[in-house]
C-alpha atoms as a PDB file:
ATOM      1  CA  UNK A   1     123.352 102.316  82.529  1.00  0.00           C
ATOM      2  CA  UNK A   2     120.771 101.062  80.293  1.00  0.00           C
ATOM      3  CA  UNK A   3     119.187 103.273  77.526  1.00  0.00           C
ATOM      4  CA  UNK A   4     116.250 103.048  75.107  1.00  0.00           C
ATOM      5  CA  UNK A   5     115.305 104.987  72.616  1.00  0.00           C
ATOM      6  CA  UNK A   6     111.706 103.808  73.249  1.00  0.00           C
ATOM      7  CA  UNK A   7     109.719 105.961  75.680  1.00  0.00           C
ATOM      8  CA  UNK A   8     108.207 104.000  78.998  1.00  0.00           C
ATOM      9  CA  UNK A   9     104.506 102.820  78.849  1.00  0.00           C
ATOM     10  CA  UNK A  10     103.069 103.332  81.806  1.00  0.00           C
ATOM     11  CA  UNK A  11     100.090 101.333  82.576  1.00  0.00           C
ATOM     12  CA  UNK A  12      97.868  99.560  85.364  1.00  0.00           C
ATOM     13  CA  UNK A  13      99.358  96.998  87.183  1.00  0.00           C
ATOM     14  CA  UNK A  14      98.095  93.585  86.541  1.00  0.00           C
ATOM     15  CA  UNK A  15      98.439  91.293  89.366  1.00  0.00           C
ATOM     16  CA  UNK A  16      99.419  87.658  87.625  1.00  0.00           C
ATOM     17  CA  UNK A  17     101.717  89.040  85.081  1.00  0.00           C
ATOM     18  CA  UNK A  18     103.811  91.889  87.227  1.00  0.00           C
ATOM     19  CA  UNK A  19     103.300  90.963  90.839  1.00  0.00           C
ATOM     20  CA  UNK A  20     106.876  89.059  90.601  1.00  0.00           C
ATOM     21  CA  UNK A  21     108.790  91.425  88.692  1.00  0.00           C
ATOM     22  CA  UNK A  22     107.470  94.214  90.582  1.00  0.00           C
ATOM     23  CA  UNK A  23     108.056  93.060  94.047  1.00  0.00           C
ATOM     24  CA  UNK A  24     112.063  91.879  92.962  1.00  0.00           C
ATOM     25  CA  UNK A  25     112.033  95.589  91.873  1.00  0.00           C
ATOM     26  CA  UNK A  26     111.264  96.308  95.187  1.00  0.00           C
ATOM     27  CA  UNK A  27     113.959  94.264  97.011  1.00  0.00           C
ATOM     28  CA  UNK A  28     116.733  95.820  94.431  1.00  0.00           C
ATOM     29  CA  UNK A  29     115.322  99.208  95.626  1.00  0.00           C
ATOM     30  CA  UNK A  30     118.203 100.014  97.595  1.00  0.00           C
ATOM     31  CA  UNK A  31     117.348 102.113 100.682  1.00  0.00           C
ATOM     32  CA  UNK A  32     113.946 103.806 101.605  1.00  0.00           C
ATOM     33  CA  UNK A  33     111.823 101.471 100.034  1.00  0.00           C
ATOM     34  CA  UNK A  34     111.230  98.417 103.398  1.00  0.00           C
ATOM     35  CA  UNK A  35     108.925  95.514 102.428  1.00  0.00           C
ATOM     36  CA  UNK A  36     106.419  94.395 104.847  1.00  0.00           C
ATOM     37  CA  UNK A  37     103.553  92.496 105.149  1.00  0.00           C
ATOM     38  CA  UNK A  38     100.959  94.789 103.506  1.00  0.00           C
ATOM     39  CA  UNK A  39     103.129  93.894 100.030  1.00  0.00           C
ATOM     40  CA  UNK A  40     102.308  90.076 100.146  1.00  0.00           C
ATOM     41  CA  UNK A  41     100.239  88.659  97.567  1.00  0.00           C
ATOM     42  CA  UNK A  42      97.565  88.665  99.233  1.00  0.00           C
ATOM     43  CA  UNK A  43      97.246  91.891 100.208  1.00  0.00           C
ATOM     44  CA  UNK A  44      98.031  93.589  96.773  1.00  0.00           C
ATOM     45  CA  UNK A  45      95.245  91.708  96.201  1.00  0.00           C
ATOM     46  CA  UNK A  46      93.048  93.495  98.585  1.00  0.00           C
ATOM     47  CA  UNK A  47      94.493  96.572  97.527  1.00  0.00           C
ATOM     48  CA  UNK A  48      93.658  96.110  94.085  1.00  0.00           C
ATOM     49  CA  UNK A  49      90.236  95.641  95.162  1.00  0.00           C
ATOM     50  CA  UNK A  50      89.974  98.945  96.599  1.00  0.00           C
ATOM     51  CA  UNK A  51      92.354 101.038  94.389  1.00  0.00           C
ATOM     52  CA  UNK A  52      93.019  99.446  91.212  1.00  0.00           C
ATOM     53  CA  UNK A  53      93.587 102.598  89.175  1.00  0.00           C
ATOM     54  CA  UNK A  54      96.623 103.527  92.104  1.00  0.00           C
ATOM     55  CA  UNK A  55      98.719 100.960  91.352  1.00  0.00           C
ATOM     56  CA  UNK A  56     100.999 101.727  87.728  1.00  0.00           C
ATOM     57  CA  UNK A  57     104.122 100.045  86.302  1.00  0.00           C
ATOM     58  CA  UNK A  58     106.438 101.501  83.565  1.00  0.00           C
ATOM     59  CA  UNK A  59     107.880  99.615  80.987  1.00  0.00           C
ATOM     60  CA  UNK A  60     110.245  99.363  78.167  1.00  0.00           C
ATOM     61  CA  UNK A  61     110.257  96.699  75.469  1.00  0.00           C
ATOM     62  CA  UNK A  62     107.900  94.753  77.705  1.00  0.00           C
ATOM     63  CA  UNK A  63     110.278  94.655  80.754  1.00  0.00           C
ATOM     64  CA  UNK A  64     108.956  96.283  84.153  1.00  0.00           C
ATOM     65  CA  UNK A  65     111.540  99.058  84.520  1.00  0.00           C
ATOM     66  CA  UNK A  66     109.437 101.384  87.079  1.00  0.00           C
ATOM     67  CA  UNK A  67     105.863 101.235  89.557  1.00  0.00           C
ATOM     68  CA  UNK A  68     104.270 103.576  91.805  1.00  0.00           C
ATOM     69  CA  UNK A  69     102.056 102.160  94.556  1.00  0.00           C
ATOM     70  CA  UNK A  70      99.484 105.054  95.999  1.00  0.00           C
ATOM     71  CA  UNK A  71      96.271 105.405  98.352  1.00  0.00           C
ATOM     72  CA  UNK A  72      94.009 107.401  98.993  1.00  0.00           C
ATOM     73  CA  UNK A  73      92.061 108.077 102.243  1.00  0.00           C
ATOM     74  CA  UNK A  74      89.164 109.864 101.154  1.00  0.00           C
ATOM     75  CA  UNK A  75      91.140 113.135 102.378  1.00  0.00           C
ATOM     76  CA  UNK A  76      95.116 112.498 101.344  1.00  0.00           C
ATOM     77  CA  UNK A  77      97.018 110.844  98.887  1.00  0.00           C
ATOM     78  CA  UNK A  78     100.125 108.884  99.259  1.00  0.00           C
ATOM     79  CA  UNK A  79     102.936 107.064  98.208  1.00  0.00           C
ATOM     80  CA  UNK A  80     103.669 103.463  99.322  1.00  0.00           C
ATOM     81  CA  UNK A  81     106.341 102.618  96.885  1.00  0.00           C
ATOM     82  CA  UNK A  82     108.290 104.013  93.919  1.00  0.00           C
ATOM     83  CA  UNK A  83     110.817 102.329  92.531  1.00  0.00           C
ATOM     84  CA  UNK A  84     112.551 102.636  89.439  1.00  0.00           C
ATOM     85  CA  UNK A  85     115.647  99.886  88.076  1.00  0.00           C
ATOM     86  CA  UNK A  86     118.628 101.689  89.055  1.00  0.00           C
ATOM     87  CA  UNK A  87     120.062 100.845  85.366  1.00  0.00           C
ATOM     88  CA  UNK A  88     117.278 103.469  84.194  1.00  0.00           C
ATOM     89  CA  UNK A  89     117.060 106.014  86.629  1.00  0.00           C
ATOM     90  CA  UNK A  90     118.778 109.262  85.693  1.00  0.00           C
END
């Protein structure tokens, strides 16, 4: 398990520089968290467009450890994705 004595940042998303390391953190998941269409580039795109502040990644030393992708409806909020690097989950 990996440790650091340096909190997490949490902080927007930013498509060009995370999109890639976010969506492998995806695949390494594990189960519960299914990739589909709506998580191509193009469409975090879109989604960015609409809910930019709903879309965070956590990091350590500059390395993507953790994101949360929300929505909101204009009556609920929810959850598309969290995922967090099984090395730093506890």
């Amino acid at each position: 398990m990996k440790t650091s004595k340096d909190p997490a940042r949490i902080r927007p998303f930013q498509f060009h520089g995370d999109y890639h390391s976010v969506y492998r953190l995806w695949e390494e998941a594990g189960q519960g968290l299914h990739i589909r269409r709506s998580d191509r580039p193009e469409e975090i795109q879109k989604k960015l467009q609409r809910d930019p502040d709903l879309f965070l990644v956590a990091e350590v030393n500059e390395e993507i450890i953790g994101n949360v992708l929300g929505g909101f409806d204009g009556h609920r909020g929810i959850m598309y994705h969290l995922a967090v690097d099984g090395s730093y989950r506890r």
